[in-house]
C-alpha atoms as a PDB file:
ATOM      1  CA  UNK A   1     -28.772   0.437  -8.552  1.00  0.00           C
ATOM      2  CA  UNK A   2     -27.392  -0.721  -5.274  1.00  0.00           C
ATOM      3  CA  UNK A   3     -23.763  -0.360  -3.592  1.00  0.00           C
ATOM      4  CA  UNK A   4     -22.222  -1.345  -0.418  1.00  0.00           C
ATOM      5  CA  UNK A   5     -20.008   0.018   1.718  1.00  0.00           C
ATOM      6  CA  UNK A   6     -17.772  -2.025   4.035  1.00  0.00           C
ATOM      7  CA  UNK A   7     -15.892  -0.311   6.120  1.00  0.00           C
ATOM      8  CA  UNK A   8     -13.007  -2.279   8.519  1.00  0.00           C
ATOM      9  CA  UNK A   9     -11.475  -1.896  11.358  1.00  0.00           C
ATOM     10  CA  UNK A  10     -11.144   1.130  13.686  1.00  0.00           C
ATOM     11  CA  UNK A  11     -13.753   3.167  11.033  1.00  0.00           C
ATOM     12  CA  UNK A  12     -16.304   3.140  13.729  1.00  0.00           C
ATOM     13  CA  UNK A  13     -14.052   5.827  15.446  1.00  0.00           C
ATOM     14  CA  UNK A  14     -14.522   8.051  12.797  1.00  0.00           C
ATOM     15  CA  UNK A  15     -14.495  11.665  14.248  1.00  0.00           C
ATOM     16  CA  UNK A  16     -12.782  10.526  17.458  1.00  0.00           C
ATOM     17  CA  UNK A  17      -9.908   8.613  16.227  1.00  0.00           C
ATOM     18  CA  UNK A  18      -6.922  10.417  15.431  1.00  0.00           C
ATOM     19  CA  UNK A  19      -8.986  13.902  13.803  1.00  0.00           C
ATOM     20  CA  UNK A  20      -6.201  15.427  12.297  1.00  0.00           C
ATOM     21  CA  UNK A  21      -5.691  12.580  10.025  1.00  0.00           C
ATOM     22  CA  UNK A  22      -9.253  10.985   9.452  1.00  0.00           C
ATOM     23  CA  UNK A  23     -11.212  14.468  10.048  1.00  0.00           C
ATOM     24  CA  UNK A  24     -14.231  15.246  12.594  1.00  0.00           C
ATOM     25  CA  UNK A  25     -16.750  13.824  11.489  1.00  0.00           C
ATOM     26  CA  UNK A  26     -18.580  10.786  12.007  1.00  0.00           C
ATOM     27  CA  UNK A  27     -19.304   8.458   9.341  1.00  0.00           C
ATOM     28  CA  UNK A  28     -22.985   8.026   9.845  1.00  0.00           C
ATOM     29  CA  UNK A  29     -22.938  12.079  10.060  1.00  0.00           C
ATOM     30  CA  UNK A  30     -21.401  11.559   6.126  1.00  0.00           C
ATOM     31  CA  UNK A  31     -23.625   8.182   5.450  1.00  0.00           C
ATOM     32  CA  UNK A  32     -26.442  10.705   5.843  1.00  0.00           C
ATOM     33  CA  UNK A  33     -25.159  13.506   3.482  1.00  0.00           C
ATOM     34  CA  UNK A  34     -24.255  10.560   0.570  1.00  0.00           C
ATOM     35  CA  UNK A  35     -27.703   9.039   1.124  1.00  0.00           C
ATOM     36  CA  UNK A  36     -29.556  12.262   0.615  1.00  0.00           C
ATOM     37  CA  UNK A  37     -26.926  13.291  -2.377  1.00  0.00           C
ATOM     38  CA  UNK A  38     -27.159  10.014  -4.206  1.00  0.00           C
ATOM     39  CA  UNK A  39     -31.283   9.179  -3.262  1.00  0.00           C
ATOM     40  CA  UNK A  40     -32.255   7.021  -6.287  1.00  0.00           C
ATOM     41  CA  UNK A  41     -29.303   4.504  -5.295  1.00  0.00           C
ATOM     42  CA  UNK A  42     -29.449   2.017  -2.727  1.00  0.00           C
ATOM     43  CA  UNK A  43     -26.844   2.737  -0.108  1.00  0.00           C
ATOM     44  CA  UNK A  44     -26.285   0.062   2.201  1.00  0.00           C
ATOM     45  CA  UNK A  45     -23.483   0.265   5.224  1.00  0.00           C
ATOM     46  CA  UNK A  46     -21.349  -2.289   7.500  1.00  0.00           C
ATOM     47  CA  UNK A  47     -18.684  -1.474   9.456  1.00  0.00           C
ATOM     48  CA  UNK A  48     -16.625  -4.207  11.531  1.00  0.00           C
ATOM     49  CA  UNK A  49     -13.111  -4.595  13.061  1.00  0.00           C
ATOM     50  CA  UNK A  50     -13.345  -8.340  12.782  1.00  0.00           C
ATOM     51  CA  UNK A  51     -11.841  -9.633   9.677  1.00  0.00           C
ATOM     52  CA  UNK A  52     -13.881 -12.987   9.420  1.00  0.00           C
ATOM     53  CA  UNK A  53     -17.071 -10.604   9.791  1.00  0.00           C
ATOM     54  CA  UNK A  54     -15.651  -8.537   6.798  1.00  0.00           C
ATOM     55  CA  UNK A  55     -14.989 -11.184   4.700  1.00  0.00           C
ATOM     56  CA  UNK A  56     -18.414 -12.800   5.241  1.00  0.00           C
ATOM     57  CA  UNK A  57     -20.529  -9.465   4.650  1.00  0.00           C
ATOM     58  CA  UNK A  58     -18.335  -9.878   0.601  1.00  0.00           C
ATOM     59  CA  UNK A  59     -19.503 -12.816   0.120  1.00  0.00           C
ATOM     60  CA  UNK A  60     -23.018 -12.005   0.997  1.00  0.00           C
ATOM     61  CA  UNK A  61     -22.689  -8.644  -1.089  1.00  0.00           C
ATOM     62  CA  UNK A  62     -22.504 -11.189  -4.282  1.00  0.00           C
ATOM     63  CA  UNK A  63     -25.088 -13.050  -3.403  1.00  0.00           C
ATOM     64  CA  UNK A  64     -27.555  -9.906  -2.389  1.00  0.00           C
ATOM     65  CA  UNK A  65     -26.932  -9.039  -6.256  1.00  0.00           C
ATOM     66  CA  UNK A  66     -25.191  -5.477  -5.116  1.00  0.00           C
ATOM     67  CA  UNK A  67     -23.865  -3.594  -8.313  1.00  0.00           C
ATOM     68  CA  UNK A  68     -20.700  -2.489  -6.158  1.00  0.00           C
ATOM     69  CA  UNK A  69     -18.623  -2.240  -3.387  1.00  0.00           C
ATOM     70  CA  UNK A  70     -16.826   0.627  -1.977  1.00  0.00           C
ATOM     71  CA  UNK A  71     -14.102  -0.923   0.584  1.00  0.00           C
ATOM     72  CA  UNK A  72     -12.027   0.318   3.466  1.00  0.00           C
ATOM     73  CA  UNK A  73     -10.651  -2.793   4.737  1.00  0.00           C
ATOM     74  CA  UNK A  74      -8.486  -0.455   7.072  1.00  0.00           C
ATOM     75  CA  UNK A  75      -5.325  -2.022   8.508  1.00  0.00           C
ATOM     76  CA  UNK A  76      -6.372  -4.785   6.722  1.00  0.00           C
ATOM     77  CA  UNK A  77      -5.650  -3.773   3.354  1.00  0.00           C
ATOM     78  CA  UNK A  78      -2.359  -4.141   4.410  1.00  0.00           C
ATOM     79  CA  UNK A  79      -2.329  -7.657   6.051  1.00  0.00           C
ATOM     80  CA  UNK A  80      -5.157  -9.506   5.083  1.00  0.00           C
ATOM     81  CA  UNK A  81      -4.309 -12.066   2.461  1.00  0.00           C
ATOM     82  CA  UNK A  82      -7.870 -13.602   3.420  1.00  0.00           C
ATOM     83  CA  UNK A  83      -9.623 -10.585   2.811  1.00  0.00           C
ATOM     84  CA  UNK A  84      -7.628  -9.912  -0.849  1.00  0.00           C
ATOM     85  CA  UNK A  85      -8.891 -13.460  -1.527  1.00  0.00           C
ATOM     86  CA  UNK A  86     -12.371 -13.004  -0.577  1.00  0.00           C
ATOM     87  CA  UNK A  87     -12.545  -9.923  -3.128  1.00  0.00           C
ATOM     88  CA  UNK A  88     -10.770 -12.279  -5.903  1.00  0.00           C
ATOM     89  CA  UNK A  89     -13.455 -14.325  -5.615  1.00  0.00           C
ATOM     90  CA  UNK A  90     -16.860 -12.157  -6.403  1.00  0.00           C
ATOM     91  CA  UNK A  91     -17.967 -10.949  -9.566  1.00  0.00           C
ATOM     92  CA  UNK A  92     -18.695  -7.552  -8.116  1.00  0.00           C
ATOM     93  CA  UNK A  93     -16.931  -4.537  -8.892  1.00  0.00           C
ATOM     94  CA  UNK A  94     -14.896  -3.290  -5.693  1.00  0.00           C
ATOM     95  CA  UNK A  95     -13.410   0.565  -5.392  1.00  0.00           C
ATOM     96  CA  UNK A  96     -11.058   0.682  -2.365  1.00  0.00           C
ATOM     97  CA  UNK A  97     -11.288   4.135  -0.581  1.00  0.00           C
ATOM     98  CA  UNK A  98      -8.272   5.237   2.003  1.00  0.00           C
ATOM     99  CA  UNK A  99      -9.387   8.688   3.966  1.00  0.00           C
ATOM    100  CA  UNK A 100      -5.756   9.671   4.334  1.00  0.00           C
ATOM    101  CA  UNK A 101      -3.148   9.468   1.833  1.00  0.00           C
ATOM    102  CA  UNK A 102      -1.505   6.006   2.810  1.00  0.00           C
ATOM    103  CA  UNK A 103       1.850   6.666   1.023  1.00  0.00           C
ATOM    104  CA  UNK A 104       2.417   9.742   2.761  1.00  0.00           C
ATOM    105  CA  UNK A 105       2.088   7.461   6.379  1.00  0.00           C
ATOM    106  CA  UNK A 106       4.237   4.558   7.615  1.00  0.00           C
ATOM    107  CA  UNK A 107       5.748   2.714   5.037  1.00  0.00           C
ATOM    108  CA  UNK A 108       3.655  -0.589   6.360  1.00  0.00           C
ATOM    109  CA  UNK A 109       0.797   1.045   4.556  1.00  0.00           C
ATOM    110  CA  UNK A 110       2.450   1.576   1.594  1.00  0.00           C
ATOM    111  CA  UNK A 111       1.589  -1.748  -0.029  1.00  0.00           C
ATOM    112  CA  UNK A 112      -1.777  -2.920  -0.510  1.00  0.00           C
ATOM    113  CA  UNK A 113      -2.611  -6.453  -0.562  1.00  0.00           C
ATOM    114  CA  UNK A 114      -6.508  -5.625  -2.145  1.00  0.00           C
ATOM    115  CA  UNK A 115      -4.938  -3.326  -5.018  1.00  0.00           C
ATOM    116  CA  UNK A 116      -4.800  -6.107  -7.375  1.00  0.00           C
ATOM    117  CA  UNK A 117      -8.464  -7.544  -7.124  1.00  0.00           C
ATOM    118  CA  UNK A 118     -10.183  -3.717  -7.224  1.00  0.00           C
ATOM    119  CA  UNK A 119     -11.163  -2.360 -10.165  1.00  0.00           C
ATOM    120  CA  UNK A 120      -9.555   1.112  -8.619  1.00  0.00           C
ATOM    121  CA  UNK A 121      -8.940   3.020  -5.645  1.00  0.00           C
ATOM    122  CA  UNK A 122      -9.278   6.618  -4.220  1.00  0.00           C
ATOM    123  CA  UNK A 123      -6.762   7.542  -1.189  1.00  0.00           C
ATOM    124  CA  UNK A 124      -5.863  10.685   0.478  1.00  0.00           C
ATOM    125  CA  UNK A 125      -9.211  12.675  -0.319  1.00  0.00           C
ATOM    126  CA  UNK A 126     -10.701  12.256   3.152  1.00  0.00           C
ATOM    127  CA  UNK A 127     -14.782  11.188   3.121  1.00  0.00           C
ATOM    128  CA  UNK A 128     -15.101  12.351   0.305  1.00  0.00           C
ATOM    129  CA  UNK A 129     -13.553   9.602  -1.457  1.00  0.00           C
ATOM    130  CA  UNK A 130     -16.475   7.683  -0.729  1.00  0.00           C
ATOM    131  CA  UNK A 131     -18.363   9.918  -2.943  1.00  0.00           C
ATOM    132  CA  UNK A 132     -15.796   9.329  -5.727  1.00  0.00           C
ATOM    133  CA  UNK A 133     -16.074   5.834  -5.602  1.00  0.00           C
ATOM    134  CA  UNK A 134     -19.960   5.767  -5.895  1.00  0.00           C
ATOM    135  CA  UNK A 135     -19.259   8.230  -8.866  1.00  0.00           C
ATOM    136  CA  UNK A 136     -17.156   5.930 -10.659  1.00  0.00           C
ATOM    137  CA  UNK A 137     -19.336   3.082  -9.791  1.00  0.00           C
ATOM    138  CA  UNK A 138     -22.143   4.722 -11.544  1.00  0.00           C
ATOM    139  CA  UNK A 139     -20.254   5.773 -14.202  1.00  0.00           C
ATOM    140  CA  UNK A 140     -19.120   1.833 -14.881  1.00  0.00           C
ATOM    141  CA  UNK A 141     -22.586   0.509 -14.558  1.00  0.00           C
ATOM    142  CA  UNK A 142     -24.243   2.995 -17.041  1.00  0.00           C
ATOM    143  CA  UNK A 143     -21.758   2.069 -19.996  1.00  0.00           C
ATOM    144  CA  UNK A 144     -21.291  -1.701 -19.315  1.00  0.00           C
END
């Protein structure tokens, strides 16, 4: 078994930016805890703030065979129509994770241009959404 997860832009901040809504700690600080946690699965990470870059590492995810995808496209999820189409078009499963709850922010967040192509979502349960996410994925792979 082997998952991805894409993270967008401004995630490499994670534990500087804004703390009191995405937490302290880093994401490759939580990569490591997952990793150990979950050690007969694959974990593979990418991070970018470009969204051509983003959409590129999807398609590739497809074609690496990856059983899943756990997404935070970010602002992106918000604004990229490009993005939304690039998940349409893999066969992959693809859980979107938000860190903060993104209908208790600005209402800009409030709609989601992925939430149609992803087979579900987690939001407002800081990292450990992540964790969720690879949970469920599991979870979908061992009864398909």
């Amino acid at each position: 078994m082997k998952f991805i997860i894409i993270n967008g832009p401004n995630l490499n901040l994670l534990g500087k930016r804004q703390p009191e809504i995405y937490g302290a700690t880093s994401f490759e600080s939580y990569l490591d805890e997952i990793r150990e946690a979950y050690s007969t699965i694959e974990i593979t990470y990418y991070q970018s703030n470009v969204e051509g870059e983003l959409i590129n590492k999807i398609h590739s995810a497809d074609a690496e065979n990856f059983d899943g995808i756990i997404l935070n496209a970010g602002g992106y999820s918000h604004s990229s129509v490009a993005l939304a189409d690039a998940v349409s078009s893999i066969d992959i499963p693809v859980v979107g994770v938000h860190i903060s709850n993104i209908y208790a922010r600005e209402e800009e967040r409030h709609k989601e241009l992925l939430a149609q192509y992803l087979v579900g979502g987690v939001f407002g349960l800081g990292l450990k959404g992540y964790e969720f996410a690879i949970q469920y994925l599991l979870h979908r792979n061992q009864t398909s």
